[in-house]
N, C-alpha and C. Protein backbone atom coordinates (compact mmCIF):
# COMPACT_ATOMS: atom_id res chain seq x y z
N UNK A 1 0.85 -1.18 0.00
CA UNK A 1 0.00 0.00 0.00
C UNK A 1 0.89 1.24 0.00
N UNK A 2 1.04 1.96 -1.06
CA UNK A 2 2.04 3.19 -1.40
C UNK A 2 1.31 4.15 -0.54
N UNK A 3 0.32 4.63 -0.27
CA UNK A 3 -0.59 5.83 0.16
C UNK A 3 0.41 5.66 1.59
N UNK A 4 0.26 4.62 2.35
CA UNK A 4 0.46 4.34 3.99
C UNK A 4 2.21 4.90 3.88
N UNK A 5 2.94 4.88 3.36
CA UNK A 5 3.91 5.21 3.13
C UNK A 5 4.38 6.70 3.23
N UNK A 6 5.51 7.33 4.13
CA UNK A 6 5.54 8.75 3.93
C UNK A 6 6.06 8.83 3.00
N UNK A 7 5.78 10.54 2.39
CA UNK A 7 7.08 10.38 1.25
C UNK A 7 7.99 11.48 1.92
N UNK A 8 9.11 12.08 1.51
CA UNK A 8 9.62 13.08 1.62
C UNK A 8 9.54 14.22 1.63
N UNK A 9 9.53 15.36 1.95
CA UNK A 9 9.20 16.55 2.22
C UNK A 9 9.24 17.36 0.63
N UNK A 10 8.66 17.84 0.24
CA UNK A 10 8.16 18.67 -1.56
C UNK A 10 9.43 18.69 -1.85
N UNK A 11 9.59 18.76 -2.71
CA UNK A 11 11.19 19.25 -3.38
C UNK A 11 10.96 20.97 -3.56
N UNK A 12 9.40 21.02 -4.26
CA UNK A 12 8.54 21.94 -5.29
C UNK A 12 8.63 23.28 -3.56
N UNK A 13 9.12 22.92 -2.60
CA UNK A 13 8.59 23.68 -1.62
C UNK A 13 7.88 23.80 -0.57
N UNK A 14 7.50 24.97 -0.40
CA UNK A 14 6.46 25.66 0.83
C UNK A 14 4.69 25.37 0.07
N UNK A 15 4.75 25.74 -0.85
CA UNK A 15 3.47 25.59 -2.09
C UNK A 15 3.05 23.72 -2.12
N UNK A 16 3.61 23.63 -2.43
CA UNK A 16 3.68 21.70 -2.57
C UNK A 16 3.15 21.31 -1.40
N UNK A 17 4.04 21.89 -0.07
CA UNK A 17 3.94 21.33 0.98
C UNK A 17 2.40 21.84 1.43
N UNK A 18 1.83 22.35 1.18
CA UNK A 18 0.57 23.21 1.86
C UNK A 18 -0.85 22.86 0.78
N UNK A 19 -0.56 22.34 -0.66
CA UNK A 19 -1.11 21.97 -1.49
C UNK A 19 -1.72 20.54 -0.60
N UNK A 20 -0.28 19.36 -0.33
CA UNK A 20 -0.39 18.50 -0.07
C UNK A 20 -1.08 18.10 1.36
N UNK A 21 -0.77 18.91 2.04
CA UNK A 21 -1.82 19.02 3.66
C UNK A 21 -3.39 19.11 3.41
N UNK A 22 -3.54 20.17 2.38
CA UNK A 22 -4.61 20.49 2.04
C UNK A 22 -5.35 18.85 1.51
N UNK A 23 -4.65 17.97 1.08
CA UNK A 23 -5.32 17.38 -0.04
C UNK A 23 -5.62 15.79 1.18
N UNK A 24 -4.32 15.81 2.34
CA UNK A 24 -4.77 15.50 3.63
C UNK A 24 -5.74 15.68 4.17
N UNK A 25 -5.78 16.76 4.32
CA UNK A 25 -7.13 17.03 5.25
C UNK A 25 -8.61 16.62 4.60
N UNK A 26 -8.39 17.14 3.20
CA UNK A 26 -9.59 16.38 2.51
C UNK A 26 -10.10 15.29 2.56
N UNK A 27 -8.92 14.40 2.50
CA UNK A 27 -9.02 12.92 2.82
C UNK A 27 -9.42 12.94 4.40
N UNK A 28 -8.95 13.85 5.29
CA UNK A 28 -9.54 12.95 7.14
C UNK A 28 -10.99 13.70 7.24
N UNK A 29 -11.25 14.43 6.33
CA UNK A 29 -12.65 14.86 6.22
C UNK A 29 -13.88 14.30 5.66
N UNK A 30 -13.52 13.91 4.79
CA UNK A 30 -14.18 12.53 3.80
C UNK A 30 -14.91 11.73 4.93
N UNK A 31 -16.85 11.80 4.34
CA UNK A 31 -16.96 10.78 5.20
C UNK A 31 -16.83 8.90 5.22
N UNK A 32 -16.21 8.85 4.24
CA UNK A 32 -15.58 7.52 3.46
C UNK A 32 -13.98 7.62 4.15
N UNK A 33 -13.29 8.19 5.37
CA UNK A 33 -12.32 8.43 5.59
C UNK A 33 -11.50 6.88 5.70
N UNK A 34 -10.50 6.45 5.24
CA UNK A 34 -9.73 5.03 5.19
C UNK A 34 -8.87 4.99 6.98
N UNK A 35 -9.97 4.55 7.46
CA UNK A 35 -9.11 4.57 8.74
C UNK A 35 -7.88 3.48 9.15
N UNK A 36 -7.35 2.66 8.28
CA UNK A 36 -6.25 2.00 7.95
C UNK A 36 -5.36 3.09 7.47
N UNK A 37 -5.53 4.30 7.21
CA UNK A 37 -4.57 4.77 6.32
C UNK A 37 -4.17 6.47 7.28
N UNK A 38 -5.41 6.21 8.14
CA UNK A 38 -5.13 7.63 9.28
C UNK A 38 -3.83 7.90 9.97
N UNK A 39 -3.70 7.15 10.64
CA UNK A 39 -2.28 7.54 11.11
C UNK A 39 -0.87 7.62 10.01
N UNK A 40 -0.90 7.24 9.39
CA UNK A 40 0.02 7.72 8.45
C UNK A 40 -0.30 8.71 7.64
N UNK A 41 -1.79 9.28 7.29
CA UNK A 41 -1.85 10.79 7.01
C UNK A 41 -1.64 11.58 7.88
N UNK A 42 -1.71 11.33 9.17
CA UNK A 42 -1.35 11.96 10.28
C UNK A 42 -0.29 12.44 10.62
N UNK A 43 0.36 11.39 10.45
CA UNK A 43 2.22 11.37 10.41
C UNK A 43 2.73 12.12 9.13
N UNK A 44 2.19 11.97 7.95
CA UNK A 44 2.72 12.94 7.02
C UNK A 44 2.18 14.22 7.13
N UNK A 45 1.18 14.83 7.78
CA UNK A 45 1.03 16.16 7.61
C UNK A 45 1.92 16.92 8.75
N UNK A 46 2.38 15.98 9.68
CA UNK A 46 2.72 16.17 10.96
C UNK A 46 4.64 16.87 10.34
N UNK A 47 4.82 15.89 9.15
CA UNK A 47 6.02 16.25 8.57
C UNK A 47 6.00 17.82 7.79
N UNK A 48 5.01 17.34 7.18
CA UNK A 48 4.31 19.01 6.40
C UNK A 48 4.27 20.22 7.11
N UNK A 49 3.81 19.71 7.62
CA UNK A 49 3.62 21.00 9.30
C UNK A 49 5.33 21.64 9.64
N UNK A 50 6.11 20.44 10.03
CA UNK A 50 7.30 20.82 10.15
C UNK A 50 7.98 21.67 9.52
N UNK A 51 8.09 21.25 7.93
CA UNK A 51 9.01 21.81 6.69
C UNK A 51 8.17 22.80 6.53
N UNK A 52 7.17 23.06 6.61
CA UNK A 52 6.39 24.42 6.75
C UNK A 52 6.99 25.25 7.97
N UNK A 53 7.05 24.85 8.97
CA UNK A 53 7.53 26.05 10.01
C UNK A 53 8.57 26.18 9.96
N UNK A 54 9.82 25.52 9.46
CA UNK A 54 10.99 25.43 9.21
C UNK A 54 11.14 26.76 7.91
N UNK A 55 10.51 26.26 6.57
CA UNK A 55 10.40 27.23 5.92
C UNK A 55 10.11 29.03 6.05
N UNK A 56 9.02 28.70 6.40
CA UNK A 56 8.57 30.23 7.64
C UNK A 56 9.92 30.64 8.64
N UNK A 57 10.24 30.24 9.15
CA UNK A 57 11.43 30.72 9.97
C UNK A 57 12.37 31.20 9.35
N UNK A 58 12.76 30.27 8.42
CA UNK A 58 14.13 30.76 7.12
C UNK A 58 13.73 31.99 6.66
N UNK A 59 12.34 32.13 5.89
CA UNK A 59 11.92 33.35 5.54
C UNK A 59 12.12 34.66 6.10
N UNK A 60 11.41 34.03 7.57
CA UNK A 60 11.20 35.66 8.54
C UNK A 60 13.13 35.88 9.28
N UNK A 61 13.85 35.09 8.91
CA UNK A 61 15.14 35.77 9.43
C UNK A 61 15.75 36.05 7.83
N UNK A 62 15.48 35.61 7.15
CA UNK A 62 15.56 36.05 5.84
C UNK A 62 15.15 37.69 5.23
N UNK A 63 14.46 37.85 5.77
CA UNK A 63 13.24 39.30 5.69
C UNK A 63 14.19 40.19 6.76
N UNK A 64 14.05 39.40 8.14
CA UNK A 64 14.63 40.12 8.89
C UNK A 64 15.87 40.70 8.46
N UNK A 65 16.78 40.11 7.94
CA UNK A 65 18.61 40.50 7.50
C UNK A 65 18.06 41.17 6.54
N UNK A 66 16.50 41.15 5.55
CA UNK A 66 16.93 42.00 4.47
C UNK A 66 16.82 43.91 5.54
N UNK A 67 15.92 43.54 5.85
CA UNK A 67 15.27 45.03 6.70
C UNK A 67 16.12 45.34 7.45
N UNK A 68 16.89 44.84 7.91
CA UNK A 68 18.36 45.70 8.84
C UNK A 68 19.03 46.20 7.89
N UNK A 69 19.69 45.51 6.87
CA UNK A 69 20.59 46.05 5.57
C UNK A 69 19.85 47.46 5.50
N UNK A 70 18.88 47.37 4.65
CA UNK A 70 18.06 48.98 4.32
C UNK A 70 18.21 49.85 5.47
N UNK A 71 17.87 49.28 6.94
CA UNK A 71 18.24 50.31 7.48
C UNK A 71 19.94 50.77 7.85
N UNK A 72 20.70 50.02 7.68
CA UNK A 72 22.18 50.35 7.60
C UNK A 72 22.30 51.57 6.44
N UNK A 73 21.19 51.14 5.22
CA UNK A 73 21.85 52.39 4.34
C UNK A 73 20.79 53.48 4.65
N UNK A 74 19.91 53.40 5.15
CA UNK A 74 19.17 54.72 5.33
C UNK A 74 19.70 55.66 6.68
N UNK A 75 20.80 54.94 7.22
CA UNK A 75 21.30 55.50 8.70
C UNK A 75 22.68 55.95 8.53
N UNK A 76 23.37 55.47 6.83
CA UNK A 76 25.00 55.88 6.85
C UNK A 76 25.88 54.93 6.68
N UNK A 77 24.89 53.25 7.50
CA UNK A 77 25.76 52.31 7.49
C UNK A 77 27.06 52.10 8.17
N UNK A 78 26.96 53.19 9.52
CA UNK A 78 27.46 52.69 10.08
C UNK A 78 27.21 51.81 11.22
N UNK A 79 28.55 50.85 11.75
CA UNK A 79 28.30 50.25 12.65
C UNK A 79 28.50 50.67 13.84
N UNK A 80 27.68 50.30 14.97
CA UNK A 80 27.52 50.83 16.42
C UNK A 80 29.07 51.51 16.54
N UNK A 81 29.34 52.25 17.41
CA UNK A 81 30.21 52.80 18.01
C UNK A 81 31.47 53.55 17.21
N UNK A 82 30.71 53.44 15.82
CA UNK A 82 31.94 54.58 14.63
C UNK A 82 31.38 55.89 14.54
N UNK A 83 32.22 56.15 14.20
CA UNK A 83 31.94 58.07 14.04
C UNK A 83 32.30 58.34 12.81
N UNK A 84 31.24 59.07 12.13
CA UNK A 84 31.85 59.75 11.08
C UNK A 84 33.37 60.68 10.78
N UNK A 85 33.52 61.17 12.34
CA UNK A 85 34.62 61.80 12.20
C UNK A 85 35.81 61.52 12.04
N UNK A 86 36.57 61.49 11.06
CA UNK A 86 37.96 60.76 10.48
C UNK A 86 38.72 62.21 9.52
């Protein structure tokens, strides 16, 4: 049974990964739900979930380093404790 099987986390991404939860949940919603096959949708969204917050994190310190840069050049760029004066 291939379904019962995890697979690996999207290659395709954050998109893939959130496509594929989605298409989870459809299935534990279903009132035809394969309850032989629950806990291992369980376990794979549980992975989904992960590489999703993992992703999100990369992003928001990603975002974050971009938004300090800009403010380095909107301030002179300098670093703490230099002085313009030279």
């Amino acid at each position: 049974m291939t379904e019962s099987t995890p697979e690996q986390a999207p290659a395709d991404g954050y998109a893939a990964a959130l496509a594929e939860l989605q298409k989870i949940l459809d299935a534990l919603e279903a009132p035809d739900v394969d309850v032989d096959a629950l806990a291992s949708h369980v376990d794979r969204a549980a992975e989904l979930l992960r590489f999703c917050r993992e992703r999100l994190v990369a992003a928001e310190t990603q975002v974050t380093e971009i938004v300090a840069g800009l403010e380095d050049l909107t301030t002179g760029g300098e670093a703490p404790g230099e002085s313009g004066d030279r």
